[in-house]
N, C-alpha and C. Protein backbone atom coordinates (compact mmCIF):
# COMPACT_ATOMS: atom_id res chain seq x y z
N UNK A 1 -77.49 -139.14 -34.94
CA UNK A 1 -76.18 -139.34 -35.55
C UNK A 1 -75.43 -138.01 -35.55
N UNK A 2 -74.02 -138.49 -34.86
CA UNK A 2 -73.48 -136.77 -35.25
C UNK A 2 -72.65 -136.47 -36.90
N UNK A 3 -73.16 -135.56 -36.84
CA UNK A 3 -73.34 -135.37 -38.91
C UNK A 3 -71.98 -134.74 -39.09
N UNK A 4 -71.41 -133.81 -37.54
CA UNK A 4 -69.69 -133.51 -37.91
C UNK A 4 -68.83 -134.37 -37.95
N UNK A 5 -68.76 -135.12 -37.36
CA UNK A 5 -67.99 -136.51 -37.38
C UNK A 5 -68.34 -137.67 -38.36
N UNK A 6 -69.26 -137.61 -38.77
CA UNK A 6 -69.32 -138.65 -39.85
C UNK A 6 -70.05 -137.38 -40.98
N UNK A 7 -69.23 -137.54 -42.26
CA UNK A 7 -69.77 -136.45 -43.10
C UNK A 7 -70.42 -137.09 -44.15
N UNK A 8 -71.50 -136.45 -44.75
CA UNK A 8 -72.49 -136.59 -45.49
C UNK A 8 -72.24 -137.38 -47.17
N UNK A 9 -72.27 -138.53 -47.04
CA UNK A 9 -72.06 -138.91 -48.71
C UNK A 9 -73.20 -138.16 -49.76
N UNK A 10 -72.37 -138.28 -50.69
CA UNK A 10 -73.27 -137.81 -52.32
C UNK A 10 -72.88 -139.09 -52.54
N UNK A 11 -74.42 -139.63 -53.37
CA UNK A 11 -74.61 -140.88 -53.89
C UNK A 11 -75.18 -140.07 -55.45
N UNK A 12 -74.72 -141.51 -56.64
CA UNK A 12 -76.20 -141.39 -57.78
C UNK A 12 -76.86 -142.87 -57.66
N UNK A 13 -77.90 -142.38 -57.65
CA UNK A 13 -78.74 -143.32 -57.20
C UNK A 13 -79.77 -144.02 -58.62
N UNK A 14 -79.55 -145.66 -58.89
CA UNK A 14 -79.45 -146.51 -60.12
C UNK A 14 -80.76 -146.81 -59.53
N UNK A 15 -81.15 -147.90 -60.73
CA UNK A 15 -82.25 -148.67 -60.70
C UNK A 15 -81.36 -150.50 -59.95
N UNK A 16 -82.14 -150.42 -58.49
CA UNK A 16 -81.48 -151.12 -57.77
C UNK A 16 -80.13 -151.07 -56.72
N UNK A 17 -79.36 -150.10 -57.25
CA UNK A 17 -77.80 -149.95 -56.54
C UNK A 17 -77.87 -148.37 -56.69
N UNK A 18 -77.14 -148.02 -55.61
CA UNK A 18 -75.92 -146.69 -55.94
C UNK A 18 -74.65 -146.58 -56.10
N UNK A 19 -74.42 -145.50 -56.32
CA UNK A 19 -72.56 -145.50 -56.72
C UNK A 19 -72.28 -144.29 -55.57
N UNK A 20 -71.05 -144.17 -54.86
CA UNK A 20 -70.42 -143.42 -53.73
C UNK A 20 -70.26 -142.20 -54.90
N UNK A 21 -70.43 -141.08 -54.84
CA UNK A 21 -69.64 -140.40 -55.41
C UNK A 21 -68.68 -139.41 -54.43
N UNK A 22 -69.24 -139.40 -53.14
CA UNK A 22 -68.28 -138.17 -52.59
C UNK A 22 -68.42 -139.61 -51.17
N UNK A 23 -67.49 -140.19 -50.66
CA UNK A 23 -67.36 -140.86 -49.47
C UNK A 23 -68.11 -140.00 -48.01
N UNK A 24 -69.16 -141.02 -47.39
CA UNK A 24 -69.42 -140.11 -46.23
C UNK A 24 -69.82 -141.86 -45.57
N UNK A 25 -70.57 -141.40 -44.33
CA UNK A 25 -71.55 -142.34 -43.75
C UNK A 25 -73.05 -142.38 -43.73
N UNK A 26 -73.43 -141.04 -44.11
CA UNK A 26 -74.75 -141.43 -44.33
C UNK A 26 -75.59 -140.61 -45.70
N UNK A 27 -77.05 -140.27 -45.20
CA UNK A 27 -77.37 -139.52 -46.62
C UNK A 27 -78.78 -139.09 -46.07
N UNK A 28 -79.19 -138.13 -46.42
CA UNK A 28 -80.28 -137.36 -45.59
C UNK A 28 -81.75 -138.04 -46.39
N UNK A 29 -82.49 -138.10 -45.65
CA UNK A 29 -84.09 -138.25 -46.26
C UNK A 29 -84.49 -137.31 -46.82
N UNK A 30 -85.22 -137.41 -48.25
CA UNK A 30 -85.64 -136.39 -48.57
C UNK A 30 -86.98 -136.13 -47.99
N UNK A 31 -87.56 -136.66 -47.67
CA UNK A 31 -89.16 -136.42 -47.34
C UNK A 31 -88.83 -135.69 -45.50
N UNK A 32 -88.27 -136.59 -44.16
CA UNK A 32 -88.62 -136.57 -43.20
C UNK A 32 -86.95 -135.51 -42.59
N UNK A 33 -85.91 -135.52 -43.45
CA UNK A 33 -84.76 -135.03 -42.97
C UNK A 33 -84.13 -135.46 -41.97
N UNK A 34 -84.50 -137.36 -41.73
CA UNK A 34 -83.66 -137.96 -41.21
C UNK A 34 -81.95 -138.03 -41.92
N UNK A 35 -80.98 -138.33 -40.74
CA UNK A 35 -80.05 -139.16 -41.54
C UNK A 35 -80.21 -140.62 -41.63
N UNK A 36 -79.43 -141.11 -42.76
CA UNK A 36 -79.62 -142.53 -42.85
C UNK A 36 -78.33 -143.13 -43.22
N UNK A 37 -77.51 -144.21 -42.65
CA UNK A 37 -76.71 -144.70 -42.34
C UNK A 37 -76.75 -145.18 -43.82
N UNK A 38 -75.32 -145.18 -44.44
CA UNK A 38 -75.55 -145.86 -45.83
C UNK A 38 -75.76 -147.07 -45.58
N UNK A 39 -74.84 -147.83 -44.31
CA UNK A 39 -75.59 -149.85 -44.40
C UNK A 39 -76.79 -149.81 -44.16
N UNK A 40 -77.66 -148.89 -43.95
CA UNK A 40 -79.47 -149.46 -44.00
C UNK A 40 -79.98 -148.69 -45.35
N UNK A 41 -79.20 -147.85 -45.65
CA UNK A 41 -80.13 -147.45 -47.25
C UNK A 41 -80.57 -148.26 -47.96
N UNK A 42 -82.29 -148.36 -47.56
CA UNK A 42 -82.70 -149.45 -48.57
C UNK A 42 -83.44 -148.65 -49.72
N UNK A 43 -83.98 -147.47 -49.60
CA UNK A 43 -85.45 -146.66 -50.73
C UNK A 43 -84.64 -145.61 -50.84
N UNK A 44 -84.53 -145.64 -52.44
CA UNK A 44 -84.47 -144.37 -53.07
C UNK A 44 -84.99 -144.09 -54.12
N UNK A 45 -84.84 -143.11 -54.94
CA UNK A 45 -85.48 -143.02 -56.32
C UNK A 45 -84.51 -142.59 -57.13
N UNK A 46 -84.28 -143.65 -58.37
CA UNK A 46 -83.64 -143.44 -59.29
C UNK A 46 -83.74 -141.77 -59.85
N UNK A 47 -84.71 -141.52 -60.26
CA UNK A 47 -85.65 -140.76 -61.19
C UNK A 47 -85.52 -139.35 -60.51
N UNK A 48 -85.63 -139.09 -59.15
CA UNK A 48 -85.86 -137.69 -58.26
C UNK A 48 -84.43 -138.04 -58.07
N UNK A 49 -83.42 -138.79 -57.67
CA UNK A 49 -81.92 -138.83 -57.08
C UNK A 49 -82.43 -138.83 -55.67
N UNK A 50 -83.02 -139.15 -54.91
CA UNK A 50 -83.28 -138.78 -53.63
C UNK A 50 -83.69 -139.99 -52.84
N UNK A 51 -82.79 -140.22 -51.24
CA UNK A 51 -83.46 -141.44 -50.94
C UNK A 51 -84.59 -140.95 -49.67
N UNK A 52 -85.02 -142.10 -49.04
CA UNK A 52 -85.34 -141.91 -47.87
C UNK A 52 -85.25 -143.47 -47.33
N UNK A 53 -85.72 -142.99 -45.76
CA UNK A 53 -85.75 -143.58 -44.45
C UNK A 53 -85.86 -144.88 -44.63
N UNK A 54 -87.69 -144.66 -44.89
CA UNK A 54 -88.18 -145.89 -45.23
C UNK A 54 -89.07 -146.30 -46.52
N UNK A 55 -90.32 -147.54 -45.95
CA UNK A 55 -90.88 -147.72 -47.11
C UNK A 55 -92.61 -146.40 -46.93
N UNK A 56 -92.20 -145.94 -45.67
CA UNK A 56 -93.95 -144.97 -45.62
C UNK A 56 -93.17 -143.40 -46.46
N UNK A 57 -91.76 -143.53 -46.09
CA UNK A 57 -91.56 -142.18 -46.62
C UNK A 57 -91.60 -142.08 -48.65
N UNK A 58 -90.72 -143.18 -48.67
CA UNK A 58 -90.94 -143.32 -50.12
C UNK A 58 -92.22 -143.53 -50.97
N UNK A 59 -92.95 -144.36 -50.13
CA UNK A 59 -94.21 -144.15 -50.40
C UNK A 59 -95.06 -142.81 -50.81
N UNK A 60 -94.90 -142.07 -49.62
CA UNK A 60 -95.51 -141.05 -49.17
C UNK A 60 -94.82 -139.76 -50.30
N UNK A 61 -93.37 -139.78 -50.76
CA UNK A 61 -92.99 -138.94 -51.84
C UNK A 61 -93.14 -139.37 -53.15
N UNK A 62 -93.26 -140.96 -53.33
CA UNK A 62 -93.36 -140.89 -54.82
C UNK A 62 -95.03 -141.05 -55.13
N UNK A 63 -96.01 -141.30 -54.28
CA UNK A 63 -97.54 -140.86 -54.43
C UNK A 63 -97.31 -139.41 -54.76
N UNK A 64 -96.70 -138.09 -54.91
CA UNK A 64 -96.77 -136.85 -54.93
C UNK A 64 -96.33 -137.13 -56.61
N UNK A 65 -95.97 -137.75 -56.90
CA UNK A 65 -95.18 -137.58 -58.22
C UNK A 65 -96.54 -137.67 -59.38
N UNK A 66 -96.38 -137.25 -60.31
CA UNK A 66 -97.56 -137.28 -62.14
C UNK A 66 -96.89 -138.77 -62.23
């Protein structure tokens, strides 16, 4: 994805939904530092603010969590 041409949303990220706070097209993974298209953002975490990719990445960051 080119990241100059489509610029980076800030989301807050709910239990179930997010809210746009800064308009972009996508939103970076926290675990793998993919981008991710906001129409496929499916995993994030309320709790860290942070989404990712998929379900191995989210997996794979919230197993790190107490």
């Amino acid at each position: 994805m080119d990241q100059t041409a489509n610029p980076q949303a800030t989301l807050h990220y709910g239990d179930g939904e997010f809210a746009v706070l800064k308009p972009g097209k996508f939103v970076t993974c926290a675990v793998s530092g993919k981008p991710i298209p906001l129409e496929t953002l499916r995993y994030w975490s309320a709790r860290l603010q942070e989404a990712y990719v998929g379900p191995a990445e989210a997996f794979q960051r919230l197993g790190q969590q107490p």
